[in-house]
Protein backbone atom coordinates (compact mmCIF):
# COMPACT_ATOMS: atom_id res chain seq x y z
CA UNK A 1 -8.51 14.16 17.92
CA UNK A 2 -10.18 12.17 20.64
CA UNK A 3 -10.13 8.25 20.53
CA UNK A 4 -14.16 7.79 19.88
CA UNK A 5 -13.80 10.55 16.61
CA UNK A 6 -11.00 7.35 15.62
CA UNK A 7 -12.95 4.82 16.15
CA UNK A 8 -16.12 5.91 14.92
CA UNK A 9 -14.65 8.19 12.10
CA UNK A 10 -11.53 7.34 10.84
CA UNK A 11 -11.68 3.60 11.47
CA UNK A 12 -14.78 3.07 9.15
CA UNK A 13 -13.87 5.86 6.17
CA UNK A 14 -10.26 4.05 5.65
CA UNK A 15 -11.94 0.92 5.57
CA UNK A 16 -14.81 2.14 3.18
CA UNK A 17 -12.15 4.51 0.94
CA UNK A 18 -10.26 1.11 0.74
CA UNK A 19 -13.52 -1.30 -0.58
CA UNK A 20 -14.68 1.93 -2.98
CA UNK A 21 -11.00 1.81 -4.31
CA UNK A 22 -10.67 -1.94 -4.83
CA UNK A 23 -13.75 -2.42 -6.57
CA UNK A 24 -13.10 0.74 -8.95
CA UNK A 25 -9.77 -0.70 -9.68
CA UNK A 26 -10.75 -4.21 -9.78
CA UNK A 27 -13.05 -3.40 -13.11
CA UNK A 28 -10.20 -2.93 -15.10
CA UNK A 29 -7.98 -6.08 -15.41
CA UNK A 30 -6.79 -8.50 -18.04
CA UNK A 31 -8.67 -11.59 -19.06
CA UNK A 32 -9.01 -14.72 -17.11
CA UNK A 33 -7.33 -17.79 -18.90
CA UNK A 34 -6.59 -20.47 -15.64
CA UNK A 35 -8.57 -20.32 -12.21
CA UNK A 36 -7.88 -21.65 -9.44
CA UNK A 37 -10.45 -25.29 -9.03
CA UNK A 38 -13.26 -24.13 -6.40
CA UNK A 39 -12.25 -26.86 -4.12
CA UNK A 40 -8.90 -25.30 -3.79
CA UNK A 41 -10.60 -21.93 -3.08
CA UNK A 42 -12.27 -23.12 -0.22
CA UNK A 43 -9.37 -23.85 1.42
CA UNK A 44 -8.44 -20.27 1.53
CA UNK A 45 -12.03 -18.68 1.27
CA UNK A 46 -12.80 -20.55 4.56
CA UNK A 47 -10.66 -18.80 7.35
CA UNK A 48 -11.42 -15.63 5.58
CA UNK A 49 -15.37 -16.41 6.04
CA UNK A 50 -14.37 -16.55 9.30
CA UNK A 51 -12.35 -13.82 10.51
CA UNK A 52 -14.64 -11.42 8.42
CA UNK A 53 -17.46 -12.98 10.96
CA UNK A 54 -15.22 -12.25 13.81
CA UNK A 55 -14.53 -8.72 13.19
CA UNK A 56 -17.87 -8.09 11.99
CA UNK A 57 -20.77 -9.98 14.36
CA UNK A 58 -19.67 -9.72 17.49
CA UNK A 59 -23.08 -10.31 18.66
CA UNK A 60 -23.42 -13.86 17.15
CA UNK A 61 -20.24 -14.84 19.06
CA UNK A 62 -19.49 -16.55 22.52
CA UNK A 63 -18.66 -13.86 25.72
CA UNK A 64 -15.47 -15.37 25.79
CA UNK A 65 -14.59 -14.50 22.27
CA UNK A 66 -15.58 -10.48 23.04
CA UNK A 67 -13.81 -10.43 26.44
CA UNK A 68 -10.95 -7.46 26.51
CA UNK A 69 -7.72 -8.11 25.88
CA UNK A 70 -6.31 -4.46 25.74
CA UNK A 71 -7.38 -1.49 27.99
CA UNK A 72 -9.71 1.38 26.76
CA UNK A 73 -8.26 4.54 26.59
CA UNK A 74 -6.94 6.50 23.30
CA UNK A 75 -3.30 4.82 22.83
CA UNK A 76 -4.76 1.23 21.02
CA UNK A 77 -7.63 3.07 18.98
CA UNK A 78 -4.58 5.13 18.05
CA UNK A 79 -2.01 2.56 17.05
CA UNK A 80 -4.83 0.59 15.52
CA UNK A 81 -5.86 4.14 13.07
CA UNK A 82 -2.33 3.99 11.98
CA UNK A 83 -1.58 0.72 11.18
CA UNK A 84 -5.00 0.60 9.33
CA UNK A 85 -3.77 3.56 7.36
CA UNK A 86 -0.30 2.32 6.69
CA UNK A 87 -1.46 -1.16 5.63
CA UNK A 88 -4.35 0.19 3.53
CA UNK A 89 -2.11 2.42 2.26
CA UNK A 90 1.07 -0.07 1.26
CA UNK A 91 -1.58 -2.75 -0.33
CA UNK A 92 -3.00 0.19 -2.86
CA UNK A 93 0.78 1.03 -3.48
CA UNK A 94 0.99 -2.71 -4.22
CA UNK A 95 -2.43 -3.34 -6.07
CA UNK A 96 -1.06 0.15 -8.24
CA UNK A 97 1.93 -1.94 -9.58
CA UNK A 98 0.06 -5.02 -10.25
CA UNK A 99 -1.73 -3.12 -12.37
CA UNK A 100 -4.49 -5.24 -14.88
CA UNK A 101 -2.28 -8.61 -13.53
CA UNK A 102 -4.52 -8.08 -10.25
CA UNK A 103 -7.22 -11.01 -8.97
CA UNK A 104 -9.10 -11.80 -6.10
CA UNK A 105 -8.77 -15.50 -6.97
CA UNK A 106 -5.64 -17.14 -8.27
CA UNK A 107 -5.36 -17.01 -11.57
CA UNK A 108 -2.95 -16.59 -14.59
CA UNK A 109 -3.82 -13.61 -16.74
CA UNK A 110 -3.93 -13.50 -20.48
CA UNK A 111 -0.37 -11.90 -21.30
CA UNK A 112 0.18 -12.39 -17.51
CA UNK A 113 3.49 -10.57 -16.15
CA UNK A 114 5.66 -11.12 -13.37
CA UNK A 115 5.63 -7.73 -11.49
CA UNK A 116 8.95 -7.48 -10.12
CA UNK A 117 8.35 -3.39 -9.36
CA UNK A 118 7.63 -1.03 -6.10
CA UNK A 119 6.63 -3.54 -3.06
CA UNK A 120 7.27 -6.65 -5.34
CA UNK A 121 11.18 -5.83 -5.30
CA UNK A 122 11.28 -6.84 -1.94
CA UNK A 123 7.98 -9.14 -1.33
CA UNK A 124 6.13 -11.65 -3.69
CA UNK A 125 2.56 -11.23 -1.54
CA UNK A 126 2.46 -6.77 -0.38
CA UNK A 127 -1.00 -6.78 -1.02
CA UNK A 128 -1.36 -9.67 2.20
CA UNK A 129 1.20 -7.91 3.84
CA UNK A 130 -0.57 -4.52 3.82
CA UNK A 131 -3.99 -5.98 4.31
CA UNK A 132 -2.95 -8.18 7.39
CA UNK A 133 -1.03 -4.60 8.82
CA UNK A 134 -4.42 -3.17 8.42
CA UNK A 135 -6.37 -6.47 10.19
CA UNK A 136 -4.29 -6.12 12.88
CA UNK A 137 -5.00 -2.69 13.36
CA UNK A 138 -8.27 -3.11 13.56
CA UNK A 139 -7.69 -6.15 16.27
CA UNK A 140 -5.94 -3.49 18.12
CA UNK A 141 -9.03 -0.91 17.68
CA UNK A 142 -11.23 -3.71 18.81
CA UNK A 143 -9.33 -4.74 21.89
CA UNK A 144 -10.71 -8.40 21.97
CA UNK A 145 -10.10 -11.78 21.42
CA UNK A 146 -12.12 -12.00 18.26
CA UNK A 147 -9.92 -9.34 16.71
CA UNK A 148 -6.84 -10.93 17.06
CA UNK A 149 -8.53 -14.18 16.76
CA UNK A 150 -9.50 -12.99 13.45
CA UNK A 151 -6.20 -11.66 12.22
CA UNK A 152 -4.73 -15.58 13.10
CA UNK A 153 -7.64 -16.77 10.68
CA UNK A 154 -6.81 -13.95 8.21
CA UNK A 155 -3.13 -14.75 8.37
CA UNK A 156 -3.72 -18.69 7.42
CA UNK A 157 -6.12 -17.50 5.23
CA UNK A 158 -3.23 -16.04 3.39
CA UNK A 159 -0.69 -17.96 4.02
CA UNK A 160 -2.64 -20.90 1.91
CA UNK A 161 -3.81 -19.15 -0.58
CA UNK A 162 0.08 -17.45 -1.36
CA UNK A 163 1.22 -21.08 -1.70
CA UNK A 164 -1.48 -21.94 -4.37
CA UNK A 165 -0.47 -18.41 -5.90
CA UNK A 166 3.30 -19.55 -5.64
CA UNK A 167 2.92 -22.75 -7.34
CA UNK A 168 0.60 -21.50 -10.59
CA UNK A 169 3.94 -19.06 -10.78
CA UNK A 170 6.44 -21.39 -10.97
CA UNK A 171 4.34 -23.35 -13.28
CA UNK A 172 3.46 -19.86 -15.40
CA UNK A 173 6.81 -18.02 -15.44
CA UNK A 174 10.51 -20.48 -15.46
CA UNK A 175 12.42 -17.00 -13.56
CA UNK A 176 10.00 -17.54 -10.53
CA UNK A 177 11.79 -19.49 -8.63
CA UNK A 178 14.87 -17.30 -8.63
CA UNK A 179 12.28 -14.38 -7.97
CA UNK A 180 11.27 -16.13 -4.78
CA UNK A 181 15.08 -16.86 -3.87
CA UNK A 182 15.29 -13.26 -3.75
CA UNK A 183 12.70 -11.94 -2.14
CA UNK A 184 10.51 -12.37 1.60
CA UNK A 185 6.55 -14.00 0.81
CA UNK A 186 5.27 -11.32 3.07
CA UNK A 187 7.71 -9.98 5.65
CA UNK A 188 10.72 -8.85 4.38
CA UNK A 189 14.06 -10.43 5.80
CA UNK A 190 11.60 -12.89 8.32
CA UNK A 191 8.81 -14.39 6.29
């Protein structure tokens, strides 16, 4: 398969299998009982605003934020397919053992429980982990300083809003903090 097919077949139907997915799966959750204040959102919502703009309007951006960081040719389009695929692929795994526990905001669930199964053995935040595997794939398919630009945004994106997850936890569930003893926040045995 030639690297244009990638990049202008594969790269888009992961991405769109992924959204079609998430929103199926996101209709059929518990019931809301504590959200996260919308202040504190912001704070998270933000950097993602941001790196979404980055990947996605590259003609509203600055020359120097679309200048080439990696060469053209078929070996980053490549890379970048799989570790789209992979990531997509670990965060559904993740998202699957969630189950009806699952938000896009931080929130504690009516009869919310501490998934401790698949992924969540081993990391408290897969679904950030597979979706920032699959950012930086796409980085990698874009080949510019956005993309990677993008992914940094994406990754403190993350990285605040898992601490505002970590600390409704604690408060939620008194085993938590031996949970996160145990286990990496995104990256096991580094981080």
């Amino acid at each position: 398969m030639s690297y244009p097919i990638l990049i202008q077949v594969l790269f888009p139907t992961l991405w769109i299998a992924w959204l079609i997915y998430w929103w199926v799966s996101a209709r059929n959750v518990k019931e809301t009982r504590w959200q996260e204040p919308l202040g504190s959102q912001l704070l998270h919502r933000v950097p993602l605003l941001l790196g979404a703009l980055l990947f996605a309007a590259p003609r509203l951006l600055p020359l120097a934020l679309r200048r080439r960081l990696l060469p053209l040719g078929p070996l980053a389009p490549t890379v970048g397919v799989l570790l789209i695929a992979a990531g997509l692929g670990f965060s559904v795994w993740a998202r699957r053992h969630l189950g009806r526990n699952w938000s896009s905001q931080v929130v504690v669930k009516a009869d919310h429980a501490l998934v401790r199964s698949g992924p969540y053995s081993r990391l408290r935040h897969p679904i950030y982990t597979g979706l920032l595997l699959a950012f930086l794939g796409t980085a990698v398919i874009l080949g510019e300083v956005r993309g990677f630009l993008a992914f940094v945004l994406l990754l403190i994106s993350f990285a605040i809003k898992s601490r505002a997850e970590e600390a409704r936890m604690r408060e939620t569930f008194p085993e938590y903090e031996g949970y996160r003893r145990e286990t990496a926040a995104l990256i096991p045995y580094v981080f």
